[in-house]
C-alpha atoms as a PDB file:
ATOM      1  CA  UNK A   1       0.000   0.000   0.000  1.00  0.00           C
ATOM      2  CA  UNK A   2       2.862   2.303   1.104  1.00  0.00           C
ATOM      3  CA  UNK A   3       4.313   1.807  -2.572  1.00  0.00           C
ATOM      4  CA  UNK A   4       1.101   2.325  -4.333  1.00  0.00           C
ATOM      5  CA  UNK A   5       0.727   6.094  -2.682  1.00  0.00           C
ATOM      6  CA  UNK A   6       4.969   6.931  -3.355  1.00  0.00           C
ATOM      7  CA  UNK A   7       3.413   5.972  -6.906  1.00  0.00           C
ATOM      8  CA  UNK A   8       0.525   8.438  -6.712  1.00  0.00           C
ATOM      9  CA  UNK A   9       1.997  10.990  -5.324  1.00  0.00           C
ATOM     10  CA  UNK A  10       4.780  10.986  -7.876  1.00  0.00           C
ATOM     11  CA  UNK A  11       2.275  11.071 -10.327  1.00  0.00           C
ATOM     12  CA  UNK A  12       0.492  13.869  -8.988  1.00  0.00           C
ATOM     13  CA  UNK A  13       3.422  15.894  -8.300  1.00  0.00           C
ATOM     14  CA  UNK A  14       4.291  15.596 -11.918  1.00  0.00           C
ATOM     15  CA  UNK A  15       1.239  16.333 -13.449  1.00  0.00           C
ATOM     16  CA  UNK A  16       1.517  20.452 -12.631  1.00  0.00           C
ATOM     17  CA  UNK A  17       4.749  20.448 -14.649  1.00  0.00           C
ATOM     18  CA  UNK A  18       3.453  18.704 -17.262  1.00  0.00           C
ATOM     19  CA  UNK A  19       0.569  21.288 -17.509  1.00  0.00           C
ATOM     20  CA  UNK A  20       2.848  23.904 -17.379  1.00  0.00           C
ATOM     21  CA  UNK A  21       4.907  22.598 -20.542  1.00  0.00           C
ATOM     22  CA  UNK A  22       1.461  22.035 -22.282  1.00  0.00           C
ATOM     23  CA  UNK A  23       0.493  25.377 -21.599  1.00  0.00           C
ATOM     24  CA  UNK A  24       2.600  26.564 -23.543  1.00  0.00           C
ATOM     25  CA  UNK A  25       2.012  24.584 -26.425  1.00  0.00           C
ATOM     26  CA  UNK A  26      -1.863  25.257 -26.257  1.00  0.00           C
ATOM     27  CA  UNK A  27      -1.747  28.846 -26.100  1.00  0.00           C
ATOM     28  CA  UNK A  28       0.142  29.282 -29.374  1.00  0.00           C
ATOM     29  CA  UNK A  29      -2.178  26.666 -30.596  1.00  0.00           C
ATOM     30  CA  UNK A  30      -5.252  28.507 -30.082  1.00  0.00           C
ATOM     31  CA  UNK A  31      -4.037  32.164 -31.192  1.00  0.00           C
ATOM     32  CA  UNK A  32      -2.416  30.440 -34.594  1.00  0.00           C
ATOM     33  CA  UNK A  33      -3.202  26.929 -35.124  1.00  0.00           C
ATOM     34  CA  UNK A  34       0.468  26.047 -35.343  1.00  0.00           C
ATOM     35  CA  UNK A  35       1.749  23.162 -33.141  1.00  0.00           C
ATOM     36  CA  UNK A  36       4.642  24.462 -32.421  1.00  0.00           C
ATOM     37  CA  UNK A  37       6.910  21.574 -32.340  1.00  0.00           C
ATOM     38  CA  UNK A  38      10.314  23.314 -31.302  1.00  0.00           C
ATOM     39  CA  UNK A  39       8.850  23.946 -27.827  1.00  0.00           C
ATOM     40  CA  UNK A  40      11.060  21.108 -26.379  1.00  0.00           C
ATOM     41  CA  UNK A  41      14.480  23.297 -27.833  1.00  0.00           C
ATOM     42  CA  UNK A  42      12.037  26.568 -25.657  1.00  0.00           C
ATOM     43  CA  UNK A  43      12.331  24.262 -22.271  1.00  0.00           C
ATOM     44  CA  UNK A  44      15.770  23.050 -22.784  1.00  0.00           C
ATOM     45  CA  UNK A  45      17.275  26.870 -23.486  1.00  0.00           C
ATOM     46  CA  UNK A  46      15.268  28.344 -21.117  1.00  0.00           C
ATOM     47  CA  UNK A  47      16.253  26.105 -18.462  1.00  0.00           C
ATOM     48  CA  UNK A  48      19.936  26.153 -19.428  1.00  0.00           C
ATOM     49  CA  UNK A  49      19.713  30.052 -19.783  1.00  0.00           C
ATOM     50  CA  UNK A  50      18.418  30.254 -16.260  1.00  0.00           C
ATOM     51  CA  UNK A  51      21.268  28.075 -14.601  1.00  0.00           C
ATOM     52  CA  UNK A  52      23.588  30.503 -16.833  1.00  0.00           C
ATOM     53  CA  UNK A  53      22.207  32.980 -15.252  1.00  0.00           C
ATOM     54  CA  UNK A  54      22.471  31.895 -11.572  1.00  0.00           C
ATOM     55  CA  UNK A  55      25.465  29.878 -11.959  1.00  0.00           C
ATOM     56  CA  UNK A  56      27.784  31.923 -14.162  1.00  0.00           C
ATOM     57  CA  UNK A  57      26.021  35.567 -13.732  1.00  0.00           C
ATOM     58  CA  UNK A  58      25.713  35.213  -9.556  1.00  0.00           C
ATOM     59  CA  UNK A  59      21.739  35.968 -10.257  1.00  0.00           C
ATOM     60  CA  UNK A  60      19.439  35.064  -7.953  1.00  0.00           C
ATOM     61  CA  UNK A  61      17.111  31.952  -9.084  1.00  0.00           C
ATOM     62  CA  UNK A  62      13.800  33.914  -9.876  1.00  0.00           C
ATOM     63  CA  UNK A  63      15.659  36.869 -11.585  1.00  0.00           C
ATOM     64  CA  UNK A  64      17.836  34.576 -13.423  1.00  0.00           C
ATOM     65  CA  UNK A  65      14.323  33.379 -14.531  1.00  0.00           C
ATOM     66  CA  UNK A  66      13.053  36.377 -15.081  1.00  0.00           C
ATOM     67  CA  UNK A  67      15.661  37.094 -17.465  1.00  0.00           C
ATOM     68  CA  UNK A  68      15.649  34.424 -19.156  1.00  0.00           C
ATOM     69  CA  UNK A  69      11.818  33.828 -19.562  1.00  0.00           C
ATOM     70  CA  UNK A  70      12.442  37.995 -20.813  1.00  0.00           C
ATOM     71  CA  UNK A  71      14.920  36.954 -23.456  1.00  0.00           C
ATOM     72  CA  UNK A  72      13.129  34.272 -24.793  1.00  0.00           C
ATOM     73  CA  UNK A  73      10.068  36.182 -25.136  1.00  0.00           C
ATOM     74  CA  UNK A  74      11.422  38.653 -27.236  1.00  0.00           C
ATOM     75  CA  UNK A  75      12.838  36.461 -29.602  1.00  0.00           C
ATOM     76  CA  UNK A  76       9.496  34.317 -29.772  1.00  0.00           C
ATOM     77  CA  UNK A  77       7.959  37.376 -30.739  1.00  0.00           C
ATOM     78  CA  UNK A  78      10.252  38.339 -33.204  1.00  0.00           C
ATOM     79  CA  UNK A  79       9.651  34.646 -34.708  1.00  0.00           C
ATOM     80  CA  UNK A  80       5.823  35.397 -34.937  1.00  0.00           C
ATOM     81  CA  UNK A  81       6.668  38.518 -36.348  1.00  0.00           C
ATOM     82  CA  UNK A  82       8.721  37.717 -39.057  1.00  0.00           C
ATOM     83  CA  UNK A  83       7.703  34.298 -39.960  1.00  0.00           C
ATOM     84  CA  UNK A  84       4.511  32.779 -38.243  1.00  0.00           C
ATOM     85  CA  UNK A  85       2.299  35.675 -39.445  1.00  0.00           C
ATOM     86  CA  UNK A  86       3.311  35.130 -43.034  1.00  0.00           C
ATOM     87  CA  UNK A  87       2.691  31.114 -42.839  1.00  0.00           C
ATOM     88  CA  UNK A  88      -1.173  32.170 -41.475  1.00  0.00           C
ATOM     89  CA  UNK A  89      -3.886  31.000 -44.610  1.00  0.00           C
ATOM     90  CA  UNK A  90      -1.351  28.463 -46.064  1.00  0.00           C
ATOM     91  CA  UNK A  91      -0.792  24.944 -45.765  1.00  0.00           C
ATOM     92  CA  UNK A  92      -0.640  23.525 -42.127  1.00  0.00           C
ATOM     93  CA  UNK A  93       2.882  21.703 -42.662  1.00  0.00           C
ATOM     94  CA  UNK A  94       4.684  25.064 -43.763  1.00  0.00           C
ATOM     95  CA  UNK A  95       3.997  26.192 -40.219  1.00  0.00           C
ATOM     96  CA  UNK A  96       5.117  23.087 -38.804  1.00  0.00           C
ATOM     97  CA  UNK A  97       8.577  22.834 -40.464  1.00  0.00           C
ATOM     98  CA  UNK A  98       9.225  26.685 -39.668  1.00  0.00           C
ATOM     99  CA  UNK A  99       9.319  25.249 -36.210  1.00  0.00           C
ATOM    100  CA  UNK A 100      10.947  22.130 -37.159  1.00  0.00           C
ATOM    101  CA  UNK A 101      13.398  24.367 -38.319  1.00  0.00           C
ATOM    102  CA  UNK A 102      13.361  26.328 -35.461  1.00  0.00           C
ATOM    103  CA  UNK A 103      14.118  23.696 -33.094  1.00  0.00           C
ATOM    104  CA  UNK A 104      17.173  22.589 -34.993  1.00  0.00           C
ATOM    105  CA  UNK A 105      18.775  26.581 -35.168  1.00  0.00           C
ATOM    106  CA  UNK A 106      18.007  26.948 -31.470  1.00  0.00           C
ATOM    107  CA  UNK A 107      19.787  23.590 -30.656  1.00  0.00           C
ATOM    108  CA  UNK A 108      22.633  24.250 -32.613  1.00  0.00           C
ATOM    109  CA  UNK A 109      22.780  27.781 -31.473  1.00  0.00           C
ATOM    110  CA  UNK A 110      22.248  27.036 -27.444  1.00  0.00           C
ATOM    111  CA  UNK A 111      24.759  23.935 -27.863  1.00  0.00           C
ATOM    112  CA  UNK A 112      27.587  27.025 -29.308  1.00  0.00           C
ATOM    113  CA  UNK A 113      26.534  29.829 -27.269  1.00  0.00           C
ATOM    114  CA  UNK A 114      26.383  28.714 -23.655  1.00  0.00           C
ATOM    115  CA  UNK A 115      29.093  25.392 -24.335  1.00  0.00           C
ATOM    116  CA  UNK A 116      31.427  25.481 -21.306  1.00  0.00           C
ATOM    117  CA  UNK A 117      29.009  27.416 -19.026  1.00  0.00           C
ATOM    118  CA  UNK A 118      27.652  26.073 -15.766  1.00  0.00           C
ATOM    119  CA  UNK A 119      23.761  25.579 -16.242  1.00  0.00           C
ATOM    120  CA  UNK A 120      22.476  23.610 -13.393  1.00  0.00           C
ATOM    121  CA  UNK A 121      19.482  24.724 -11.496  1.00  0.00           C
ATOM    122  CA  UNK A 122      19.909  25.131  -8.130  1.00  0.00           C
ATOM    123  CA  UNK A 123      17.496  23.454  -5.791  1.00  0.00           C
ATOM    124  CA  UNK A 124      15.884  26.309  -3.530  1.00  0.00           C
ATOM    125  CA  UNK A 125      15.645  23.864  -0.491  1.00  0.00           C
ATOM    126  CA  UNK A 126      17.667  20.620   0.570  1.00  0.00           C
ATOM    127  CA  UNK A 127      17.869  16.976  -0.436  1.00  0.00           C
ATOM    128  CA  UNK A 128      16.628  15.377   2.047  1.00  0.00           C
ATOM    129  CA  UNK A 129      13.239  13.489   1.456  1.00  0.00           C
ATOM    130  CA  UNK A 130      10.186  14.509   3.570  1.00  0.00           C
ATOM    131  CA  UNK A 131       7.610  11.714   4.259  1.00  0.00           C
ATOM    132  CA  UNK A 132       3.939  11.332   3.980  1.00  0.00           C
ATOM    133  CA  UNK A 133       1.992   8.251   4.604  1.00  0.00           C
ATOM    134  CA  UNK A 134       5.591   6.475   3.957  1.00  0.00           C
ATOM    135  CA  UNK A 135       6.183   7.743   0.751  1.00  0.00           C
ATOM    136  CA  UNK A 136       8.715  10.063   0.208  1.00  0.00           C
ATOM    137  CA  UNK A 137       8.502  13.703  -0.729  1.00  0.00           C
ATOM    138  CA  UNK A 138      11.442  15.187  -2.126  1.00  0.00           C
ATOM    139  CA  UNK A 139      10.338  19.197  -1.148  1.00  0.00           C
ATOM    140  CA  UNK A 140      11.500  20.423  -4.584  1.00  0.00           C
ATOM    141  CA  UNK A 141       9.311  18.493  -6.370  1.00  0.00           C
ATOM    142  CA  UNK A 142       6.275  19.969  -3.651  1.00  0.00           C
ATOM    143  CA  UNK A 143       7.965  23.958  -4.488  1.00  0.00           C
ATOM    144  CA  UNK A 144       7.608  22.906  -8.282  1.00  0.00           C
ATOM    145  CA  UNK A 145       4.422  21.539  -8.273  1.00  0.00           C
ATOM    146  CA  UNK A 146       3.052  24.183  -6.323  1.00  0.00           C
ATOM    147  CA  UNK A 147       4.471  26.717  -8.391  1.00  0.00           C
ATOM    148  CA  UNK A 148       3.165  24.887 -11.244  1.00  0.00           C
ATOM    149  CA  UNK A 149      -0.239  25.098 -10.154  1.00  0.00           C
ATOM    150  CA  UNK A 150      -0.285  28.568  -9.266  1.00  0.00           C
ATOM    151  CA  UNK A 151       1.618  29.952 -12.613  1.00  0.00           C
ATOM    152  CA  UNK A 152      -0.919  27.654 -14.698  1.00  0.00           C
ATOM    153  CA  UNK A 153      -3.832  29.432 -12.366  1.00  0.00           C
ATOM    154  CA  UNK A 154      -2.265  33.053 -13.269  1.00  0.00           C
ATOM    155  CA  UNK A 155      -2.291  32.587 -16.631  1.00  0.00           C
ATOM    156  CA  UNK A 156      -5.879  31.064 -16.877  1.00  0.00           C
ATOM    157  CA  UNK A 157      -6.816  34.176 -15.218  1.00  0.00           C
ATOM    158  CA  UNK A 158      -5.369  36.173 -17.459  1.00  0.00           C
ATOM    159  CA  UNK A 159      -6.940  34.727 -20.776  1.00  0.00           C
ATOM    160  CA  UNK A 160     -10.399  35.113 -18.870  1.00  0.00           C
ATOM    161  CA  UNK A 161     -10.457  38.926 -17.238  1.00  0.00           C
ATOM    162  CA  UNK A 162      -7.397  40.915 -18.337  1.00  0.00           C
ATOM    163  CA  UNK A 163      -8.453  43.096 -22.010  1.00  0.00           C
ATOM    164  CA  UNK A 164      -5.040  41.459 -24.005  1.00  0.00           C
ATOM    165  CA  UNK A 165      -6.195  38.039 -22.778  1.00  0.00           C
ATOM    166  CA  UNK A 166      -9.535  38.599 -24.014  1.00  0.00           C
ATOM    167  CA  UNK A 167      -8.142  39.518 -26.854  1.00  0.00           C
ATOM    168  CA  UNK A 168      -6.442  36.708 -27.442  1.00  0.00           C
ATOM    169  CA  UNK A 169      -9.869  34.674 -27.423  1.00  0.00           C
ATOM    170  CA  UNK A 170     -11.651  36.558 -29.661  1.00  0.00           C
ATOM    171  CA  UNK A 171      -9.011  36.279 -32.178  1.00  0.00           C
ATOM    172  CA  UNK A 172      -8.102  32.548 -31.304  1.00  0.00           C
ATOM    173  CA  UNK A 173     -12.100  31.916 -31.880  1.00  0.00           C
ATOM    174  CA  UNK A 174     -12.462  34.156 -35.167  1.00  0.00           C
ATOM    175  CA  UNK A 175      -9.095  36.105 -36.249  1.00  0.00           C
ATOM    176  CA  UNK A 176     -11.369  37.648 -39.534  1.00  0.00           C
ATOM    177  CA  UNK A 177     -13.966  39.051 -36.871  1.00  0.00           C
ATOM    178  CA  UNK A 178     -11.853  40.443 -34.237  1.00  0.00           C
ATOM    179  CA  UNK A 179      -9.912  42.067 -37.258  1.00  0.00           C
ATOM    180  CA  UNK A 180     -13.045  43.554 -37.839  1.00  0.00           C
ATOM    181  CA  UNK A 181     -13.570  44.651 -34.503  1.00  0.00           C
ATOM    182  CA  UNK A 182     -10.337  46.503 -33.978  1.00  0.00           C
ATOM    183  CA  UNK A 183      -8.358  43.744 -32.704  1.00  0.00           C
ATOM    184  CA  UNK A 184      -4.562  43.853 -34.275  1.00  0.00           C
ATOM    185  CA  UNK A 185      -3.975  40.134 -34.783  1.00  0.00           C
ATOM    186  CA  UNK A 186      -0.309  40.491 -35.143  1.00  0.00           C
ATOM    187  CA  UNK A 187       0.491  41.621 -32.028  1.00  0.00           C
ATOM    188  CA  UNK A 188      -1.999  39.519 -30.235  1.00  0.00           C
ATOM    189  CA  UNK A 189       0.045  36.921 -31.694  1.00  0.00           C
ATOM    190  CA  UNK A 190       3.320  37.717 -30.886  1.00  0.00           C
ATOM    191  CA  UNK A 191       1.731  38.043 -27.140  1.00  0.00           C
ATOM    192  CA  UNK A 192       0.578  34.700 -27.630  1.00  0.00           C
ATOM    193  CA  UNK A 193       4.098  33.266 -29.202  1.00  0.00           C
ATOM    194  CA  UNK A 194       5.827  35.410 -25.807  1.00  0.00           C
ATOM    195  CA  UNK A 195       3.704  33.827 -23.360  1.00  0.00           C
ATOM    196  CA  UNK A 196       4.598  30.649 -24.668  1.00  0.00           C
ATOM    197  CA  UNK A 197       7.877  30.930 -24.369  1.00  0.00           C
ATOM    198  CA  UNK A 198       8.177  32.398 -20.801  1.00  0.00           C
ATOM    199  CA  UNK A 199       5.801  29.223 -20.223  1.00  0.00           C
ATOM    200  CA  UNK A 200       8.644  27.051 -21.520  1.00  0.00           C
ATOM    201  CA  UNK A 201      11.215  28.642 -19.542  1.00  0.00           C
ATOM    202  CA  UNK A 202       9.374  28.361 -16.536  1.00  0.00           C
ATOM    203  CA  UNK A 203       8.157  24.811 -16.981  1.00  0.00           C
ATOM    204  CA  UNK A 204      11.772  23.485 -18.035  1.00  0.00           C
ATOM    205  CA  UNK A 205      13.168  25.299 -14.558  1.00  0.00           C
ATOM    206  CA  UNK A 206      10.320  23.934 -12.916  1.00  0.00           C
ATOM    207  CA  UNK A 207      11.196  20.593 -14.938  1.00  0.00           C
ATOM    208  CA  UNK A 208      14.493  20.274 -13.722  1.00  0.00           C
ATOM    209  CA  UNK A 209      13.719  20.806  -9.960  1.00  0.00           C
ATOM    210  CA  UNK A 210      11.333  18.287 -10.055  1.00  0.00           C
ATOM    211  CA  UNK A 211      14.134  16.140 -11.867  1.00  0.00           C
ATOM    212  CA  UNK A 212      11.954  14.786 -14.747  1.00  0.00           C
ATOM    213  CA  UNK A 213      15.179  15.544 -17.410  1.00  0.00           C
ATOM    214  CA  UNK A 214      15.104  15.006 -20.965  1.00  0.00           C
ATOM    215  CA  UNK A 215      14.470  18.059 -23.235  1.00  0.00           C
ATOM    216  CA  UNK A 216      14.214  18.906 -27.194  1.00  0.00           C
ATOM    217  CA  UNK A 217      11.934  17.125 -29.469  1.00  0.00           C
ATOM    218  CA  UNK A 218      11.552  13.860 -27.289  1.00  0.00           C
ATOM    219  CA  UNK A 219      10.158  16.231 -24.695  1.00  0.00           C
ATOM    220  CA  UNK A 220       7.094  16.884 -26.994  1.00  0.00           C
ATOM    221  CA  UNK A 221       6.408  13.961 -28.335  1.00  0.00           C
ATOM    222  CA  UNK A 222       7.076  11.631 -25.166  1.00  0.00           C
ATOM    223  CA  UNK A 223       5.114  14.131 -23.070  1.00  0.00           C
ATOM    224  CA  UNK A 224       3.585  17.234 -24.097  1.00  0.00           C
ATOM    225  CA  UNK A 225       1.531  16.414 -27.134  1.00  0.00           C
ATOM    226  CA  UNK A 226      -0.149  13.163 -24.983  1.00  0.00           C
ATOM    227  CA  UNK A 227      -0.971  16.134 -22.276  1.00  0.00           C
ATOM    228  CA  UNK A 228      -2.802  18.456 -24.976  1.00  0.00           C
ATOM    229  CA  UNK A 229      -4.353  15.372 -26.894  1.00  0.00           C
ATOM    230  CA  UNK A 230      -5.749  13.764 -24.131  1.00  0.00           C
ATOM    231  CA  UNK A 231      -7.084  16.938 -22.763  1.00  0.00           C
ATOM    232  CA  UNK A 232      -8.232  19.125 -25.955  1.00  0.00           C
ATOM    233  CA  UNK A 233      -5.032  20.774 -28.233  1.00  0.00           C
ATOM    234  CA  UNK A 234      -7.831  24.199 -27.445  1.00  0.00           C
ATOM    235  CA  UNK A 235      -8.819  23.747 -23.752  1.00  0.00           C
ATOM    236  CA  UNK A 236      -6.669  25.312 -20.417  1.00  0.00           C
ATOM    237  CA  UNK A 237      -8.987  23.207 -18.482  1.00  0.00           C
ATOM    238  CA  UNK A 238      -8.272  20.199 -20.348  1.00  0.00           C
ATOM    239  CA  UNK A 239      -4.551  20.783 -19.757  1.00  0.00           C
ATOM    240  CA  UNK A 240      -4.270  19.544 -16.761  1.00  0.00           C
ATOM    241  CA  UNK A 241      -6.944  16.721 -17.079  1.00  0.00           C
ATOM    242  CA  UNK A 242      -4.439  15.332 -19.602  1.00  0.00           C
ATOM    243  CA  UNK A 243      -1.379  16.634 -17.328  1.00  0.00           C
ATOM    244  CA  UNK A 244      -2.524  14.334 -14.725  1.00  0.00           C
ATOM    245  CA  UNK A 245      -3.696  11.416 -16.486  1.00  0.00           C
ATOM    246  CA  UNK A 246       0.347  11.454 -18.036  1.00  0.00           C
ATOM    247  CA  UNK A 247       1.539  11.907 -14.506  1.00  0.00           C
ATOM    248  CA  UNK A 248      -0.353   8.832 -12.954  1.00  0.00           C
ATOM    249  CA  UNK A 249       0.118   6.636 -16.202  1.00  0.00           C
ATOM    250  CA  UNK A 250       3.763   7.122 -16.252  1.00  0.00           C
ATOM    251  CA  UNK A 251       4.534   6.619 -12.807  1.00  0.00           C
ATOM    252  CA  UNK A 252       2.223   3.694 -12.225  1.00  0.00           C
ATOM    253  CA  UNK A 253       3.533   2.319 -15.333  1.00  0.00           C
ATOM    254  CA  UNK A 254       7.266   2.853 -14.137  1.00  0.00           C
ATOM    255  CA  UNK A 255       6.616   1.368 -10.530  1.00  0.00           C
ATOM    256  CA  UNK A 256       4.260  -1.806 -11.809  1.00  0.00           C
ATOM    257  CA  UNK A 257       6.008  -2.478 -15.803  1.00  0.00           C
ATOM    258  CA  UNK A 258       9.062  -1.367 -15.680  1.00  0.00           C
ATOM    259  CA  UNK A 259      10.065  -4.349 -13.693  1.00  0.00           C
ATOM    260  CA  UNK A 260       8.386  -6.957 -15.722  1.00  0.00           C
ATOM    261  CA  UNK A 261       9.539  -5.239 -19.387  1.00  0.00           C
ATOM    262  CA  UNK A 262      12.121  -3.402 -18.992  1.00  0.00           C
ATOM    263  CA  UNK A 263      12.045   0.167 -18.570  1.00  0.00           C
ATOM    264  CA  UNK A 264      10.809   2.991 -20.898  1.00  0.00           C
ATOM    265  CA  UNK A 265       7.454   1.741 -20.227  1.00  0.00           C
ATOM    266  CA  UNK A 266       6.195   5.236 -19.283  1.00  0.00           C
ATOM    267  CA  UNK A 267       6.459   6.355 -22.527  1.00  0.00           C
ATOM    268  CA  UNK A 268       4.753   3.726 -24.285  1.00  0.00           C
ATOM    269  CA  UNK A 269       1.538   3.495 -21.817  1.00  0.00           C
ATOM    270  CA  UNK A 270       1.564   7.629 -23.040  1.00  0.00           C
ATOM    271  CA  UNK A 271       1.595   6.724 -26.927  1.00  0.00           C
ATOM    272  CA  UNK A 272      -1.115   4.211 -26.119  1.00  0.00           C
ATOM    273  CA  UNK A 273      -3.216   6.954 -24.382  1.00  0.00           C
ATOM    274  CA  UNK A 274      -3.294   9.243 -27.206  1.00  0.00           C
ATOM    275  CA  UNK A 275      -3.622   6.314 -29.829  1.00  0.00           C
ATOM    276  CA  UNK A 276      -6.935   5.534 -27.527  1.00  0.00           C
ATOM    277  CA  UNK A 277      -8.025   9.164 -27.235  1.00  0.00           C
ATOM    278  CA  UNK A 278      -7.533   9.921 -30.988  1.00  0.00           C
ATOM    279  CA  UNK A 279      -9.701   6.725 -31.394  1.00  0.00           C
ATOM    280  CA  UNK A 280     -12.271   7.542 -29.406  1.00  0.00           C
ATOM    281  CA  UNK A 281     -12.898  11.402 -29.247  1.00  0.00           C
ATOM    282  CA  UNK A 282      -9.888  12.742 -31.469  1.00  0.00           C
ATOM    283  CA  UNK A 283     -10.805  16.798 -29.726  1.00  0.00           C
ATOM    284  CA  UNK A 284      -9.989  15.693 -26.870  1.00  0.00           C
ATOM    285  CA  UNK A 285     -11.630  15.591 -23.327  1.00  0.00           C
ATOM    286  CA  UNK A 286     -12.509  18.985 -23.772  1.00  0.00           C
ATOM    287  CA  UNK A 287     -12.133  19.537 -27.275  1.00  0.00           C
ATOM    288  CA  UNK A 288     -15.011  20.218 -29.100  1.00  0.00           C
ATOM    289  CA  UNK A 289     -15.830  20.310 -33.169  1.00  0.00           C
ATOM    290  CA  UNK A 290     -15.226  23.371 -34.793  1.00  0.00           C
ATOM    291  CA  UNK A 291     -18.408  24.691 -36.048  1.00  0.00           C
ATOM    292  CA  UNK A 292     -17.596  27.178 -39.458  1.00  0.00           C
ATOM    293  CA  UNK A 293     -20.337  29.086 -41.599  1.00  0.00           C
ATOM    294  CA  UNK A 294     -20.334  27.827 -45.136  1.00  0.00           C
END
């Protein structure tokens, strides 16, 4: 019993960070309709630039992530700006390998830039394992998952009452009407594109202290594109739904398979989620069918 609950805690606790990743991918999703596939090169360089910044630069850990998530945003902006906007109306895959393409300048370029640097994270409390119920509870994976929770609350709230996030919805929902209404659709996507990436930066610190690992392109595919799937590629809500279901499936999956099959069964109980979701409702838990006027 004791190592069923280590199991579901670990899967809770992981679940906020996953939202926090998918985020980031849904909110670039809804203002464009580009999957933007170089978010796992977004995580990895944000969370490298941050343990630059703490590490090499003396910073303290939230302005190093400040700065970071500040730097990043600008030059997500500047990517809407000068390329995303001009992809909008044509083919879906010209989009996709602008990111593609993306990802691979960013790795190359983050691999050159910041080679020799120190880039760990430090943890903001100690080692040592607290204990609930018997199952232990290292605290920086309870400061990330809190954090997690209360960044993904933040920006929920800011979609629904602030006047840019509102913004953002009515030109996510119908970028031709809120054009008509005033609404200038290029900036509201570069907000959109900045968010993201101060998202990423904040989910792959947030990552890291939790000590999930593993960033770039298997990031997305292993883990963030089973969180928005599962939950609706268009739904904040559904986010963590699909966060959580990841969480629990991975860790039960690495505490029961793993020592019948070898492990790595994590990510295959993942690919088997969405194969089952796309199946049976391909929107998602909270997806719904787009409805258009013919």
């Amino acid at each position: 019993m004791d190592y069923f609950f280590a199991l579901l805690m670990s899967g809770l606790l992981s679940g906020p960070v996953y939202a926090i990743v998918g985020l980031a991918l849904v909110v670039v999703y809804r203002a464009s309709a580009v999957l933007n596939l170089s978010l796992g090169e977004w995580v990895g360089l944000g969370a490298r630039l941050s343990g630059v910044g703490a590490q090499a630069a003396g910073l303290p850990l939230p302005a190093a992530v400040a700065a970071a998530a500040a730097l990043l945003a600008v030059l997500s902006a500047s990517f809407s700006r000068l390329v995303v906007r001009h992809l909008l109306g044509r083919p879906v895959v010209a989009a996709v390998m602008a990111t593609l393409a993306l990802a691979v300048l960013m790795q190359g370029a983050g691999a050159l830039l910041l080679r020799g640097l120190p880039a760990e994270i430090p943890a903001p409390f100690g080692y040592e394992a607290w204990f609930l119920f018997g199952a232990p509870l290292p605290p920086s994976r309870i400061f990330a998952s809190g954090v997690a929770v209360l960044l993904a609350l933040a920006v929920i709230a800011f979609f629904r009452f602030s006047r840019v996030g509102v913004a953002l919805r009515a030109v996510a929902d119908d970028a031709a009407a809120a054009m008509a209404a005033g609404v200038d659709t290029g900036a509201c996507l570069a907000i959109a594109w900045a968010i993201s990436a101060a998202l990423a930066v904040a989910g792959g610190v947030l990552w890291s202290l939790d000590g999930l690992g593993g960033f770039g392109m298997s990031l997305v595919l292993a883990k963030v594109l089973p969180v928005a799937v599962i939950g609706g590629l268009a739904s904040f809500a559904g986010v963590f739904v699909g966060a959580t279901a990841v969480g629990l499936a991975e860790s039960f999956a690495a505490g029961y398979l793993d020592p019948v099959i070898g492990a790595g069964s994590g990510g295959l109980v993942g690919a088997g989620l969405v194969i089952l979701m796309l199946w049976m409702r391909p929107t998602g838990v909270f997806g719904g069918a787009r409805v258009e006027r013919v």
